[in-house]
PDB file of N, CA and C in Angstrom:
ATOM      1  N   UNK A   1     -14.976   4.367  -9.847  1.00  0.00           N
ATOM      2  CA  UNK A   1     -14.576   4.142  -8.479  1.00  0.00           C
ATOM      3  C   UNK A   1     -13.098   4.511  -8.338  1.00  0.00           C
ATOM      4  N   UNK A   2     -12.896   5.716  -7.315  1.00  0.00           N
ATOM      5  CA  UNK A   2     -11.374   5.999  -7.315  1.00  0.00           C
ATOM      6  C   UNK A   2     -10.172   4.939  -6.759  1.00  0.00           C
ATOM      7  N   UNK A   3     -10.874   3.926  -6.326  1.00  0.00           N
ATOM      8  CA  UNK A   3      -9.598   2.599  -5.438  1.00  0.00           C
ATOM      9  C   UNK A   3     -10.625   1.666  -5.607  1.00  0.00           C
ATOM     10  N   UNK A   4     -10.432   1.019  -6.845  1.00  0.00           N
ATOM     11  CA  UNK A   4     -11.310  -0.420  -6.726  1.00  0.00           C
ATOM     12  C   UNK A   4     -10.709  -1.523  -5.939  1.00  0.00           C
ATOM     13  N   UNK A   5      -9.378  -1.710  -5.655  1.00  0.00           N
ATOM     14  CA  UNK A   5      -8.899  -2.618  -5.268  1.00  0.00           C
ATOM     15  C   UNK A   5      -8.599  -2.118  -3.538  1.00  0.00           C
ATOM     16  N   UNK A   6      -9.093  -3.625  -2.419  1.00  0.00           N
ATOM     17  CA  UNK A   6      -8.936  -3.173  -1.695  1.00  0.00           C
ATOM     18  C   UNK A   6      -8.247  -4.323  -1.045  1.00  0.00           C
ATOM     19  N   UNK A   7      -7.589  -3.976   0.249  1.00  0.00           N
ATOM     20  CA  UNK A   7      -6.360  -5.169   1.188  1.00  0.00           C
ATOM     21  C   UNK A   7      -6.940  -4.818   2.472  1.00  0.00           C
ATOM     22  N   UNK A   8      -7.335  -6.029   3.186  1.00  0.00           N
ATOM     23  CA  UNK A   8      -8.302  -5.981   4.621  1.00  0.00           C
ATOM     24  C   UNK A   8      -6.550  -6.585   5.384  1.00  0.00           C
ATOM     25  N   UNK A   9      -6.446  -6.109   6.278  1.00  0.00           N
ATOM     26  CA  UNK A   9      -5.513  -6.452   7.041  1.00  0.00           C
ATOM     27  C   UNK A   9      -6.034  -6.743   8.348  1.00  0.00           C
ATOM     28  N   UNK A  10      -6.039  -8.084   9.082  1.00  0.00           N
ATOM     29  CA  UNK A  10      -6.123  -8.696  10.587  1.00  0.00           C
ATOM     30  C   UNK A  10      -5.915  -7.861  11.748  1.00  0.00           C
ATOM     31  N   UNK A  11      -6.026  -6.973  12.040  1.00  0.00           N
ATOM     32  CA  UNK A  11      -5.853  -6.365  13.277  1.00  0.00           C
ATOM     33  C   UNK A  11      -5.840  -7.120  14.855  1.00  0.00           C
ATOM     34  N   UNK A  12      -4.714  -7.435  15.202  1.00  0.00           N
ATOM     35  CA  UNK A  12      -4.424  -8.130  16.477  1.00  0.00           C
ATOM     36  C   UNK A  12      -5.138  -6.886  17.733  1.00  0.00           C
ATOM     37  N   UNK A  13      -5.646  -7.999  18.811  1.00  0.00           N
ATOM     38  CA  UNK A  13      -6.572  -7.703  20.051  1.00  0.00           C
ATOM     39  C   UNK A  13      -6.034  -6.522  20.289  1.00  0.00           C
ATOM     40  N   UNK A  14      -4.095  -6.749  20.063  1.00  0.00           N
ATOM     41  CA  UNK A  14      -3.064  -5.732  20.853  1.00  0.00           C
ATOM     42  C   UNK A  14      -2.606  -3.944  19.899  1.00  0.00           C
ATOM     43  N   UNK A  15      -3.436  -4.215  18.577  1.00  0.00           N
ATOM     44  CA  UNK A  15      -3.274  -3.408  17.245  1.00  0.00           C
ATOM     45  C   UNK A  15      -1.821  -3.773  16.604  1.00  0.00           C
ATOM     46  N   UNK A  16      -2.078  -2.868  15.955  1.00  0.00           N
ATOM     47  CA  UNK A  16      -0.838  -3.094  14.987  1.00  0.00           C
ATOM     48  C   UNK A  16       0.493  -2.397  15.265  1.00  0.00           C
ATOM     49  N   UNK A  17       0.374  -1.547  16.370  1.00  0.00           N
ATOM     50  CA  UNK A  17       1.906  -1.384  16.730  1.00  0.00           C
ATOM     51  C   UNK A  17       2.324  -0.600  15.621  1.00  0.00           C
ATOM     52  N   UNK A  18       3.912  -0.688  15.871  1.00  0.00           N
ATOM     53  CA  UNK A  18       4.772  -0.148  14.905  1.00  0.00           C
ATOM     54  C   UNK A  18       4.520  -1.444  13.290  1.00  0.00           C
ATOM     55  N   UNK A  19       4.090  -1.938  13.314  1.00  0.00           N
ATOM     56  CA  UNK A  19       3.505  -2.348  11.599  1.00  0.00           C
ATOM     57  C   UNK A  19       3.336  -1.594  11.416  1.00  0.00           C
ATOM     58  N   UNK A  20       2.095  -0.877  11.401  1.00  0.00           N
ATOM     59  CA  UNK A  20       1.418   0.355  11.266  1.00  0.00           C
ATOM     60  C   UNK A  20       1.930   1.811  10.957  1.00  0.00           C
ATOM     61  N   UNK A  21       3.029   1.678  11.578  1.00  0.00           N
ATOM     62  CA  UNK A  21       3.526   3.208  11.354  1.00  0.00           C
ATOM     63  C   UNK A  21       4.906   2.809  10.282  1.00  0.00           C
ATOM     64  N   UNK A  22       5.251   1.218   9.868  1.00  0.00           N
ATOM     65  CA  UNK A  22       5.976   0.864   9.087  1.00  0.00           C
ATOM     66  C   UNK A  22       5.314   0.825   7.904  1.00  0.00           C
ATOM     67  N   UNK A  23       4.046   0.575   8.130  1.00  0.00           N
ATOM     68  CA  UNK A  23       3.014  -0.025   6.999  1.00  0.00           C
ATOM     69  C   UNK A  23       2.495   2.104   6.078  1.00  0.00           C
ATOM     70  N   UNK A  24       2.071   2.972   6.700  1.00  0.00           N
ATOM     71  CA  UNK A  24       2.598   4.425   6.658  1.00  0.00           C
ATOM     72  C   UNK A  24       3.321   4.735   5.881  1.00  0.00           C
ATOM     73  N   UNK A  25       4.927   4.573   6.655  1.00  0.00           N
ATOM     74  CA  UNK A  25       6.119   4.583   5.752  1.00  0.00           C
ATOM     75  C   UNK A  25       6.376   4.201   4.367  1.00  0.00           C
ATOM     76  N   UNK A  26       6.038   3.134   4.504  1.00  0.00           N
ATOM     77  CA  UNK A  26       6.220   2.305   2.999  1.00  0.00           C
ATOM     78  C   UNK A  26       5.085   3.098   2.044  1.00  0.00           C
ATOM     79  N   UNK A  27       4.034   3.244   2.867  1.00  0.00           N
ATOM     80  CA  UNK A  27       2.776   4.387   1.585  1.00  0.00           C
ATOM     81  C   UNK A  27       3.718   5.494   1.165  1.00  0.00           C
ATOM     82  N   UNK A  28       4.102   6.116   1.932  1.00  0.00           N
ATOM     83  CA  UNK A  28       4.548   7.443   1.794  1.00  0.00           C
ATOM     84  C   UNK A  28       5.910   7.905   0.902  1.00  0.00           C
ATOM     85  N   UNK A  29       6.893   6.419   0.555  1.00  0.00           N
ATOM     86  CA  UNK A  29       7.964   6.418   0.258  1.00  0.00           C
ATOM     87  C   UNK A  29       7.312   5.602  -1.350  1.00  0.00           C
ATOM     88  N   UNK A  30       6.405   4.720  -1.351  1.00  0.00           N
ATOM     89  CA  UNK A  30       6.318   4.054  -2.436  1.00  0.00           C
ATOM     90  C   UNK A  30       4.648   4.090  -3.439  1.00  0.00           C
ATOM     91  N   UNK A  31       4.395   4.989  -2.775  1.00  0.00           N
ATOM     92  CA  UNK A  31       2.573   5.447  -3.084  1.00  0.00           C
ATOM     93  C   UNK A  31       2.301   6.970  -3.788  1.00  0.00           C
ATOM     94  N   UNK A  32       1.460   7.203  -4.039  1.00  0.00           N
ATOM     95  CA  UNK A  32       1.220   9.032  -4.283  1.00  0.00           C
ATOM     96  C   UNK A  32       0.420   8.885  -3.021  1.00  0.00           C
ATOM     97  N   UNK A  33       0.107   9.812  -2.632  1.00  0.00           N
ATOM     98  CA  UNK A  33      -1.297  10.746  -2.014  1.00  0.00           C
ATOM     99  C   UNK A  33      -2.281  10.347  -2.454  1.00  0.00           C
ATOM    100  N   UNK A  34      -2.566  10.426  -3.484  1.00  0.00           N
ATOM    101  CA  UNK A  34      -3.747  10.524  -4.109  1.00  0.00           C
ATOM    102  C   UNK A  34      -4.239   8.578  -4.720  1.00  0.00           C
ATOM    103  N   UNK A  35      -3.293   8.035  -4.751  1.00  0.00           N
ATOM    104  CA  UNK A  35      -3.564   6.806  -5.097  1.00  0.00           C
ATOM    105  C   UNK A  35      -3.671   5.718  -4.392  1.00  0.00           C
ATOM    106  N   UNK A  36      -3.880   5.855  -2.805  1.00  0.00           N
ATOM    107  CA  UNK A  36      -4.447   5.449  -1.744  1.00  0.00           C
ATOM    108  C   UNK A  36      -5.086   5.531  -0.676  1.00  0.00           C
ATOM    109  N   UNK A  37      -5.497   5.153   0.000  1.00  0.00           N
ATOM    110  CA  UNK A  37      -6.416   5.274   1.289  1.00  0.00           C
ATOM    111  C   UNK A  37      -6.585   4.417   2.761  1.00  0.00           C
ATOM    112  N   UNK A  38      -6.315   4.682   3.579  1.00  0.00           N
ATOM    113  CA  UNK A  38      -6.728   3.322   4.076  1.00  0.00           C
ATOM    114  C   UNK A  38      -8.046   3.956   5.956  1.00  0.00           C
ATOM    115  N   UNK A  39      -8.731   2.881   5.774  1.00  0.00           N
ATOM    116  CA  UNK A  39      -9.779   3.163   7.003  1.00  0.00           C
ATOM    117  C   UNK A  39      -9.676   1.655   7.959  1.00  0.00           C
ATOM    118  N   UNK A  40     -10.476   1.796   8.917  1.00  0.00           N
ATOM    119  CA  UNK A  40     -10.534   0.786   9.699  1.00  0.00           C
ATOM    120  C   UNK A  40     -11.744   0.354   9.480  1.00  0.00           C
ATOM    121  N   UNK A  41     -12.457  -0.790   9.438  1.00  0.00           N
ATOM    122  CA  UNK A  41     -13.582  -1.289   9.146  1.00  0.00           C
ATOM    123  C   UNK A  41     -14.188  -2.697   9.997  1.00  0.00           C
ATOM    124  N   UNK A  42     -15.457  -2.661   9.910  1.00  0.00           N
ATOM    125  CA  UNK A  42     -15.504  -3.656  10.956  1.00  0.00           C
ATOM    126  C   UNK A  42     -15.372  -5.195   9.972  1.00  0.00           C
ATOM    127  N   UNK A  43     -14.554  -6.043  10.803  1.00  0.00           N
ATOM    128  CA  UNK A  43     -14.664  -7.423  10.739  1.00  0.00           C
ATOM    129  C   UNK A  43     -15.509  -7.937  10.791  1.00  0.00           C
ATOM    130  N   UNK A  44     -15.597  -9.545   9.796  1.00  0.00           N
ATOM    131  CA  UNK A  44     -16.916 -10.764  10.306  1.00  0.00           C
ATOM    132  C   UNK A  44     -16.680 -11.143  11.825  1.00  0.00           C
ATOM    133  N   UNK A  45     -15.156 -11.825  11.794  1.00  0.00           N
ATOM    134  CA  UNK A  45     -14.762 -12.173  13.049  1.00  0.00           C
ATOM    135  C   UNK A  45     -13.588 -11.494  14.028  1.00  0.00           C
ATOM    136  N   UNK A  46     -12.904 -10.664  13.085  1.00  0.00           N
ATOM    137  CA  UNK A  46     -11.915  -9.693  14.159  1.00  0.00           C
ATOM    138  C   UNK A  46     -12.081  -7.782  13.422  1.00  0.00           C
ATOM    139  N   UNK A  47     -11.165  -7.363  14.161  1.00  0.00           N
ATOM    140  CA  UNK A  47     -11.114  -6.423  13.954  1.00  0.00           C
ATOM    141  C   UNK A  47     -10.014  -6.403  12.428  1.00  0.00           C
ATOM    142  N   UNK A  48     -10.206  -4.993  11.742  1.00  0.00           N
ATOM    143  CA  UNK A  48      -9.689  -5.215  10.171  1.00  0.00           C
ATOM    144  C   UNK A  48      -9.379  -3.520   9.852  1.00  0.00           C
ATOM    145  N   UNK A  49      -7.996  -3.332   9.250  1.00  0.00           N
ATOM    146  CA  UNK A  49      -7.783  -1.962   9.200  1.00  0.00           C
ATOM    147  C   UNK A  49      -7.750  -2.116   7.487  1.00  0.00           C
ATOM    148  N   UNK A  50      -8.467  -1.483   6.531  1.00  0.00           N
ATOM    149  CA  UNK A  50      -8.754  -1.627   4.509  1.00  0.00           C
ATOM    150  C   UNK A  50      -7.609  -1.087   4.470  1.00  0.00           C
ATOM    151  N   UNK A  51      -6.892  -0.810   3.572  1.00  0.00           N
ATOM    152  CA  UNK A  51      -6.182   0.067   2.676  1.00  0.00           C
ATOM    153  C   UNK A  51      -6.726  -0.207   1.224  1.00  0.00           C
ATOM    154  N   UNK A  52      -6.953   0.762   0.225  1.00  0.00           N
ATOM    155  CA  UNK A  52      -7.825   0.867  -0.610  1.00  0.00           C
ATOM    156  C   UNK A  52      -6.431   1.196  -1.941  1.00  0.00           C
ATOM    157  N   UNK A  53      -6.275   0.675  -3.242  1.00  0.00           N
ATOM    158  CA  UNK A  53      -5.750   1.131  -3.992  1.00  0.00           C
ATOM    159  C   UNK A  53      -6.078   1.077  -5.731  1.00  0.00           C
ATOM    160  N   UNK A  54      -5.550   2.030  -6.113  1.00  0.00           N
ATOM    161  CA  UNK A  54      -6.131   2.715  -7.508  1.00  0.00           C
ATOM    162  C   UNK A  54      -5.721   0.983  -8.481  1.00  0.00           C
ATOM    163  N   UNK A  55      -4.664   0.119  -8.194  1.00  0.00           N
ATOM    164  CA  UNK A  55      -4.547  -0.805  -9.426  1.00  0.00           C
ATOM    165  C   UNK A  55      -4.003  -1.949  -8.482  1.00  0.00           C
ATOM    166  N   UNK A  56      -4.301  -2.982  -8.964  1.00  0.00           N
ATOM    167  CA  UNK A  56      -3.731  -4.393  -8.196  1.00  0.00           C
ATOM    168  C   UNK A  56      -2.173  -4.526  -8.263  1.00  0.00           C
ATOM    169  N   UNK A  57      -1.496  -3.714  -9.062  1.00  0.00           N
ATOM    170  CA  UNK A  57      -0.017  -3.902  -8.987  1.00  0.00           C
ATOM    171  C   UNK A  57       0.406  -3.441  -7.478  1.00  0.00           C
ATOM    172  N   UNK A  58      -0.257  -2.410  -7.204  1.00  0.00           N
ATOM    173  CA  UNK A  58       0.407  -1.296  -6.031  1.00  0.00           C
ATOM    174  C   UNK A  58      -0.071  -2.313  -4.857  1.00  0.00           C
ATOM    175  N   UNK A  59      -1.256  -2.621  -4.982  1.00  0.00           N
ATOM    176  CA  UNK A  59      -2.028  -3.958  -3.600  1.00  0.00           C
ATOM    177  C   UNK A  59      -0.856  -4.869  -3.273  1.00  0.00           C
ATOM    178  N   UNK A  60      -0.585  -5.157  -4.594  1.00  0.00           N
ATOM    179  CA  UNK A  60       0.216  -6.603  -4.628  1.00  0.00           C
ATOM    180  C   UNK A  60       2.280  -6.230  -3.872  1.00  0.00           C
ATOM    181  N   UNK A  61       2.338  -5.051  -4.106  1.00  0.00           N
ATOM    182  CA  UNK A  61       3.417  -4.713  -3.680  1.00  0.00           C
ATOM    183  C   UNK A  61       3.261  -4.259  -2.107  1.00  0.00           C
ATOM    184  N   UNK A  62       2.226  -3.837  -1.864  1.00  0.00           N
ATOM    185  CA  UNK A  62       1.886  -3.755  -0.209  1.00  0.00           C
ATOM    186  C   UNK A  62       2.012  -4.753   0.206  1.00  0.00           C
ATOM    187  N   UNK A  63       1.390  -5.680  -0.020  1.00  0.00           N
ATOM    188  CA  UNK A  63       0.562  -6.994   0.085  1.00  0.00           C
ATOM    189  C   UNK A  63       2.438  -7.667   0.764  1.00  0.00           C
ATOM    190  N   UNK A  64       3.292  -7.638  -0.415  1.00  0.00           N
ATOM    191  CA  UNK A  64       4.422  -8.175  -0.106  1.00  0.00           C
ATOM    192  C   UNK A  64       5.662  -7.655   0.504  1.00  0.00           C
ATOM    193  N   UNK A  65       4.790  -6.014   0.885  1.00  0.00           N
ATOM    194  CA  UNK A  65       5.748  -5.591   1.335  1.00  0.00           C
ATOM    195  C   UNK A  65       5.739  -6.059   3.293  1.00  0.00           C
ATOM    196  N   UNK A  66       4.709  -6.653   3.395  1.00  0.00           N
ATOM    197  CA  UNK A  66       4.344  -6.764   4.752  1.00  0.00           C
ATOM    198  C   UNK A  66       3.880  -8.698   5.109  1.00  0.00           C
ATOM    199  N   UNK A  67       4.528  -9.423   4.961  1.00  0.00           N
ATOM    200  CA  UNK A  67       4.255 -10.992   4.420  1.00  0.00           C
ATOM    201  C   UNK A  67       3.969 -11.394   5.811  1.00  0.00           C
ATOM    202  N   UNK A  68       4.060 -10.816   7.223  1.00  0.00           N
ATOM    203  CA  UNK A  68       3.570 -11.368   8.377  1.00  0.00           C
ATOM    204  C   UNK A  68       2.395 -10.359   9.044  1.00  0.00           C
ATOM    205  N   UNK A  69       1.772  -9.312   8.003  1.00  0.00           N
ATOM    206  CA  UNK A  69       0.510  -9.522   8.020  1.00  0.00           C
ATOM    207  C   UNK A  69      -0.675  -9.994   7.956  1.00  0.00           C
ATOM    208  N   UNK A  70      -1.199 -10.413   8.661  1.00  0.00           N
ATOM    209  CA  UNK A  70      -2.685 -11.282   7.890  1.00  0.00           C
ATOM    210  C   UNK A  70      -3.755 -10.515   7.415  1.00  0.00           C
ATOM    211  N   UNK A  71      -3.789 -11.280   6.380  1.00  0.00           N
ATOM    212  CA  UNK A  71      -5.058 -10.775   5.733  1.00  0.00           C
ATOM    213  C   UNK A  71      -6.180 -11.263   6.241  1.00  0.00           C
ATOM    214  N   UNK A  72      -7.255 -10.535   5.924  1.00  0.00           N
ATOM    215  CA  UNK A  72      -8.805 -10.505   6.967  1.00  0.00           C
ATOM    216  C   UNK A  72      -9.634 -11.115   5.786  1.00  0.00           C
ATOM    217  N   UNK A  73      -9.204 -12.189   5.201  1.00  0.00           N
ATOM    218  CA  UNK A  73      -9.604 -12.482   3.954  1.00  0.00           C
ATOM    219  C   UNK A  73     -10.933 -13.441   3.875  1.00  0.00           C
ATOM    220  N   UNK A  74     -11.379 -13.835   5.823  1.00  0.00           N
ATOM    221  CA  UNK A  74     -12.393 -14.281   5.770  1.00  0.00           C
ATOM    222  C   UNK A  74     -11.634 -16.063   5.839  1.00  0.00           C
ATOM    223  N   UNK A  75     -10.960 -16.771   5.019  1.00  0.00           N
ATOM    224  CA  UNK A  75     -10.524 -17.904   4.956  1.00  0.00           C
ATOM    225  C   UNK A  75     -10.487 -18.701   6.549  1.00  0.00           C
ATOM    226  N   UNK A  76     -10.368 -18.094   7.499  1.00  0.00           N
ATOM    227  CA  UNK A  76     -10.200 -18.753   8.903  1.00  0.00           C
ATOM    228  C   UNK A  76     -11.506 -18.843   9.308  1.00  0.00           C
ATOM    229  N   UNK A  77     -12.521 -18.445   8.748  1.00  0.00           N
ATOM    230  CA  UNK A  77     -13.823 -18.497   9.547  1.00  0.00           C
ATOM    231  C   UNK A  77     -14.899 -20.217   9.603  1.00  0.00           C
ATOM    232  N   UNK A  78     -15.370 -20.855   9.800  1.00  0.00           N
ATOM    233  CA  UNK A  78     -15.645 -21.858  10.128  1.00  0.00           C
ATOM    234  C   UNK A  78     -16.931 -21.688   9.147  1.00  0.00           C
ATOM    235  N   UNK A  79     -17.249 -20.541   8.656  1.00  0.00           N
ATOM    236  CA  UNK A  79     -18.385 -20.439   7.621  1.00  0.00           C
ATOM    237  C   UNK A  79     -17.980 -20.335   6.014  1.00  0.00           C
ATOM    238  N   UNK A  80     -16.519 -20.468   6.121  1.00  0.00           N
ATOM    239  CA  UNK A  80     -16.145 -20.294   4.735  1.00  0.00           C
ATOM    240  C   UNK A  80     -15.892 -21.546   4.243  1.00  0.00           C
ATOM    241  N   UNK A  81     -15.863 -22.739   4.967  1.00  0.00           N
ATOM    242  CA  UNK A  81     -15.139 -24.364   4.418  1.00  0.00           C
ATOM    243  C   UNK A  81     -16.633 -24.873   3.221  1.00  0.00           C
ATOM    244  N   UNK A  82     -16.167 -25.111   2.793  1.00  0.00           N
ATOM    245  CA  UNK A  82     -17.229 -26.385   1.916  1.00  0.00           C
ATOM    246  C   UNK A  82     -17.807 -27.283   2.483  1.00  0.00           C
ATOM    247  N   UNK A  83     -18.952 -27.663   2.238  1.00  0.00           N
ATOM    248  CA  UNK A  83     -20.011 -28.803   2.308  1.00  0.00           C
ATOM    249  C   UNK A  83     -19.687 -29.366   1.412  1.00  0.00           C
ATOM    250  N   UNK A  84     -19.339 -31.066   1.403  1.00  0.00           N
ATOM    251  CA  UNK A  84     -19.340 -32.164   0.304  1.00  0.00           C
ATOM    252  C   UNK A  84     -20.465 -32.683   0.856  1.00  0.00           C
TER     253      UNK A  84
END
């Protein structure tokens, strides 16, 4: 698999704006070409733009390069809490 690791990002009603073209930037200055990807995909409950990458180091540096992104990680959904 060429990008096992993948980062679902929250897509607001309003999109992502200039995130987005910050979120770009930062690929382009701190990524190869070839060692990422990113698509839009549908959400459980919102809309969700993937970015796809070759090793969890590079995720994890996206991940922090953008800390008032949300992740689409599913955790807010009312189907993810536990039953005791």
């Amino acid at each position: 698999m060429a990008f096992p690791v993948r980062v679902k990002i929250r897509v607001p009603d309003t999109g992502l704006g200039k995130t987005l073209d910050c979120m770009a930037d930062w690929l382009r200055v701190n990524v190869l070409a070839a060692d990422y990807a990113c698509h839009s995909v549908p959400g459980f409950v919102c809309s969700t733009a993937a970015f796809y990458f070759r090793n969890v180091e590079t995720a994890q540096a996206f991940v922090s390069a953008f800390p008032d992104a949300g992740l689409a990680d599913g955790v807010a959904s009312p189907a993810y809490g536990t039953t005791r």
